[in-house]
N, C-alpha and C. Protein backbone atom coordinates (compact mmCIF):
# COMPACT_ATOMS: atom_id res chain seq x y z
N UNK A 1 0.83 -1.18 0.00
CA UNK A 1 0.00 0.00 0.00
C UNK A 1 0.87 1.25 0.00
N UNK A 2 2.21 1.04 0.51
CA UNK A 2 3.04 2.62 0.63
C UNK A 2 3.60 2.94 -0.40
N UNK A 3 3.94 1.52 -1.49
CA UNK A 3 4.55 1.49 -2.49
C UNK A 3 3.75 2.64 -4.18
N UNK A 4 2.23 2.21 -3.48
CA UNK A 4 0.63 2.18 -4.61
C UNK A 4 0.72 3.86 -3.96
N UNK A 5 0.47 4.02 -3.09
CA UNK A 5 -0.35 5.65 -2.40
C UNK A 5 1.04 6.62 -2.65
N UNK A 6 2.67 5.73 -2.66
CA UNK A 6 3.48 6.88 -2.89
C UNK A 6 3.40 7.06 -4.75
N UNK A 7 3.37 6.09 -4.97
CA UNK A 7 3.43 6.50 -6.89
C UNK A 7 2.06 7.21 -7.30
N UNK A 8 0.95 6.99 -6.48
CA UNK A 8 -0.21 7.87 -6.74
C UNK A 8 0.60 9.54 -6.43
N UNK A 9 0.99 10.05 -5.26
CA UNK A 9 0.89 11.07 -5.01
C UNK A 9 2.55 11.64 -5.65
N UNK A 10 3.02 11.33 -6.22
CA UNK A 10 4.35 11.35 -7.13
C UNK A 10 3.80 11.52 -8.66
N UNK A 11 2.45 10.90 -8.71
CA UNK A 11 2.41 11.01 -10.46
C UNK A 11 1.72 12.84 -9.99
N UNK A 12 0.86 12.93 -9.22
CA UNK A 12 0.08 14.00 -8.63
C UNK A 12 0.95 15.54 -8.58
N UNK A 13 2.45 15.06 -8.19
CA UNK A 13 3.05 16.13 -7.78
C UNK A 13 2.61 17.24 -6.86
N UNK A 14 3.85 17.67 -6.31
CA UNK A 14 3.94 18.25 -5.07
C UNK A 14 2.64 19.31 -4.83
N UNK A 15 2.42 19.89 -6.42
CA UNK A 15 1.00 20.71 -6.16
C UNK A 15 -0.58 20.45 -5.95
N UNK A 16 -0.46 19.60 -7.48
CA UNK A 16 -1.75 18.68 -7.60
C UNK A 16 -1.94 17.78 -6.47
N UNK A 17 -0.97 17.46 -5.91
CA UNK A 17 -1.29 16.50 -4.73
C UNK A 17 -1.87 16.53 -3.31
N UNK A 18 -2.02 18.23 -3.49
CA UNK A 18 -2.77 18.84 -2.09
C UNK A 18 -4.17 18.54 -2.77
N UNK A 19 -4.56 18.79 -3.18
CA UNK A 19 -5.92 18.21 -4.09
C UNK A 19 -7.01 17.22 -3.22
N UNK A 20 -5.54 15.81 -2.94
CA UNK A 20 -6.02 14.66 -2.12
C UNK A 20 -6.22 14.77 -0.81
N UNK A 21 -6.18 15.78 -0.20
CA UNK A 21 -5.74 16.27 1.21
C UNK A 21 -6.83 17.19 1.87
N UNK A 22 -7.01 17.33 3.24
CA UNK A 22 -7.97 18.10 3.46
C UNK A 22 -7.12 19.83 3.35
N UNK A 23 -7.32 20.16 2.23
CA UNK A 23 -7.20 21.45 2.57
C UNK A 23 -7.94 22.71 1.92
N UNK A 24 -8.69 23.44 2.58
CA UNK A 24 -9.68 24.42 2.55
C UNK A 24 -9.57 25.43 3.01
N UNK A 25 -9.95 26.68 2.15
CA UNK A 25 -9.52 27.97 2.64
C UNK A 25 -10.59 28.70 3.51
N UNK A 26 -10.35 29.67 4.22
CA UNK A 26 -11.27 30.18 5.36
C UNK A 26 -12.61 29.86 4.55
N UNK A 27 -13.74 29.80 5.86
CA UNK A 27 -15.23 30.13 4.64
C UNK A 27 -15.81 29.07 4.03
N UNK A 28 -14.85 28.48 3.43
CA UNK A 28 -14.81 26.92 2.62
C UNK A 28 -15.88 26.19 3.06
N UNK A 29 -15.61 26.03 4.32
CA UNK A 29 -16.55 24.81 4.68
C UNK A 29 -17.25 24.68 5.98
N UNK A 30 -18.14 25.42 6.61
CA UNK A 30 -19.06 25.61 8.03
C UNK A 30 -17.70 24.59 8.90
N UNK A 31 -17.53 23.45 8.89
CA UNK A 31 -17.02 22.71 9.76
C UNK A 31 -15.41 23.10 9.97
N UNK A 32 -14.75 23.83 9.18
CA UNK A 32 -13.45 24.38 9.09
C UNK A 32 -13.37 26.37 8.77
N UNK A 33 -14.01 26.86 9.64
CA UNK A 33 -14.17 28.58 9.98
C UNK A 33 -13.22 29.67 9.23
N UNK A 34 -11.95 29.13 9.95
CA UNK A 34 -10.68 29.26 9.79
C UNK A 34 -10.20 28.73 8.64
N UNK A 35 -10.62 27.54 8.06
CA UNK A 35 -10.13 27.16 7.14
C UNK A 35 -9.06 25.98 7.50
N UNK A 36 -8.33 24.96 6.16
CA UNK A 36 -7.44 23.71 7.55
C UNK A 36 -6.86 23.52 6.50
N UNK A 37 -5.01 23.02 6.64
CA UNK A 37 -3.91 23.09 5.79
C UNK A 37 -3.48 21.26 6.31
N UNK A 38 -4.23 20.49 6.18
CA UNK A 38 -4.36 18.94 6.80
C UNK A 38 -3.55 18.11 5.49
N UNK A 39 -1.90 17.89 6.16
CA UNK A 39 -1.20 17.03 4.71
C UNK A 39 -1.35 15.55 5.57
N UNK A 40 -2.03 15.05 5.95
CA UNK A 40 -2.50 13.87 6.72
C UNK A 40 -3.39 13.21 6.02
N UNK A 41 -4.73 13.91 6.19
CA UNK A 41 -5.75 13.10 6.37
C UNK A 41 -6.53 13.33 5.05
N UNK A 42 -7.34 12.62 4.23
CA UNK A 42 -7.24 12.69 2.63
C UNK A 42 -8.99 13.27 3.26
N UNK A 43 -8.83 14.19 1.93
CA UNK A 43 -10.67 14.54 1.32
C UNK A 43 -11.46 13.28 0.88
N UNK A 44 -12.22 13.48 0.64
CA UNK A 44 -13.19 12.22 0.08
C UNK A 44 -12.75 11.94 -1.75
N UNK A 45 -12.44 12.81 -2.02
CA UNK A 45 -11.06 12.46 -3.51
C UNK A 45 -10.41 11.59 -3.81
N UNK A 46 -9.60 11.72 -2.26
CA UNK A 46 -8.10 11.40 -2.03
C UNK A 46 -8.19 10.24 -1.53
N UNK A 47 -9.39 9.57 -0.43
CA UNK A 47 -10.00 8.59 0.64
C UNK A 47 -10.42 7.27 -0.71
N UNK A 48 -10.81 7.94 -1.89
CA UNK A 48 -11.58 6.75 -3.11
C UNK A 48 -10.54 6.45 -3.58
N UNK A 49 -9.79 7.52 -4.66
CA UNK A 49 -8.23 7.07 -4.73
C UNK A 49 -7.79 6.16 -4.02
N UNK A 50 -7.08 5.75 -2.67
CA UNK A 50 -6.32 5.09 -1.83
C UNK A 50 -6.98 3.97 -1.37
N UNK A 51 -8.73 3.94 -1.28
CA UNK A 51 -9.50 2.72 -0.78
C UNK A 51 -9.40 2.25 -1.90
N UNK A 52 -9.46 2.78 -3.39
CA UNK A 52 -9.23 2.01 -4.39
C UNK A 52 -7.74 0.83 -4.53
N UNK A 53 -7.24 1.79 -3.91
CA UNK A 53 -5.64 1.01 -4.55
C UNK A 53 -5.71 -0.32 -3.09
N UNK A 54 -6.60 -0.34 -2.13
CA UNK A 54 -6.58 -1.01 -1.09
C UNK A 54 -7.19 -2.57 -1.75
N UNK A 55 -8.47 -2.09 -2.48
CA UNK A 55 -9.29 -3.24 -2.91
C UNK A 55 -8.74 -3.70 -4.38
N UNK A 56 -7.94 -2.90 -4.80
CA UNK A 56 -7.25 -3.31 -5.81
C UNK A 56 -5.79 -4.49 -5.71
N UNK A 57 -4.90 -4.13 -4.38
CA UNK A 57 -4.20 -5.23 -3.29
C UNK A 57 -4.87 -6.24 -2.94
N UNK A 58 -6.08 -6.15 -2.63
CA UNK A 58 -6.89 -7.46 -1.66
C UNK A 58 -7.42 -8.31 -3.18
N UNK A 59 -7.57 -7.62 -4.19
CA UNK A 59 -7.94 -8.38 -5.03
C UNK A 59 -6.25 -9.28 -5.61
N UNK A 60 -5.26 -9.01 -5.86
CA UNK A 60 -4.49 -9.15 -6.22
C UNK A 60 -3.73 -9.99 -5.41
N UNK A 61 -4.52 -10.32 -4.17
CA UNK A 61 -3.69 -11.39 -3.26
C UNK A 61 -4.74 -12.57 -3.22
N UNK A 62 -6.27 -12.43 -4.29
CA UNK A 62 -7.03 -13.22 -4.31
C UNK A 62 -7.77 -14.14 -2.94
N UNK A 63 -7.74 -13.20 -1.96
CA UNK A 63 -8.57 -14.24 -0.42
C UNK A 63 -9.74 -13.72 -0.87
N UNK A 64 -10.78 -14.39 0.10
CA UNK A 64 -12.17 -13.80 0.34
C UNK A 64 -12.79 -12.84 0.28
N UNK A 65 -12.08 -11.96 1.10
CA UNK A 65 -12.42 -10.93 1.40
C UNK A 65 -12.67 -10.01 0.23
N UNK A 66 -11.96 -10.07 -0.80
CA UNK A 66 -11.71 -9.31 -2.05
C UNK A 66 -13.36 -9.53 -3.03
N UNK A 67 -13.87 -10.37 -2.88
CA UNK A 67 -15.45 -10.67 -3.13
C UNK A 67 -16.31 -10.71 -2.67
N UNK A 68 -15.91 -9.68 -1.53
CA UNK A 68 -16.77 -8.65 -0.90
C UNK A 68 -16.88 -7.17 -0.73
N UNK A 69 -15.84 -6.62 -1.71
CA UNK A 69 -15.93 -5.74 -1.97
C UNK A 69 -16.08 -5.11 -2.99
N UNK A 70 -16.72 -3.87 -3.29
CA UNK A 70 -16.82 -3.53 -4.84
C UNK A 70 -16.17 -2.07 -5.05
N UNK A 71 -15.85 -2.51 -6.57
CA UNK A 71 -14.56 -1.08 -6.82
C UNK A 71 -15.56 -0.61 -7.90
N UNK A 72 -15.75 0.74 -7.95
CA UNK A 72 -16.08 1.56 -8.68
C UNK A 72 -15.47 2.66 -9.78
């Protein structure tokens, strides 16, 4: 997964790659006032991206579990 989420955010580059990230400017968003500069925790963008590349691994190691999930 560190191998998949670092070549995602490398093809993305250093700019485009805030994109995946929570970051919002004042105003933006009732729940962030101030606004939030978050290189952590992914937007809902960034969260499909990376759950993708997750179910895309689980499929690729072929267990169970992988046919229970669905990729979109």
């Amino acid at each position: 997964m560190h191998r998949r989420s670092e070549a995602v955010l490398k093809a993305y580059g250093p700019d485009s790659s805030r994109t995946l990230f929570n970051q919002l400017k004042p105003g933006e968003n009732p729940n962030y006032p101030k606004g939030i500069e978050d290189n952590t925790h992914f937007n809902p963008k960034g969260a499909k991206i990376m759950a993708g590349l997750a179910v895309d691994g689980l499929r690729e190691l072929q267990i169970g579990l992988s046919g229970l999930v669905l990729r979109q």
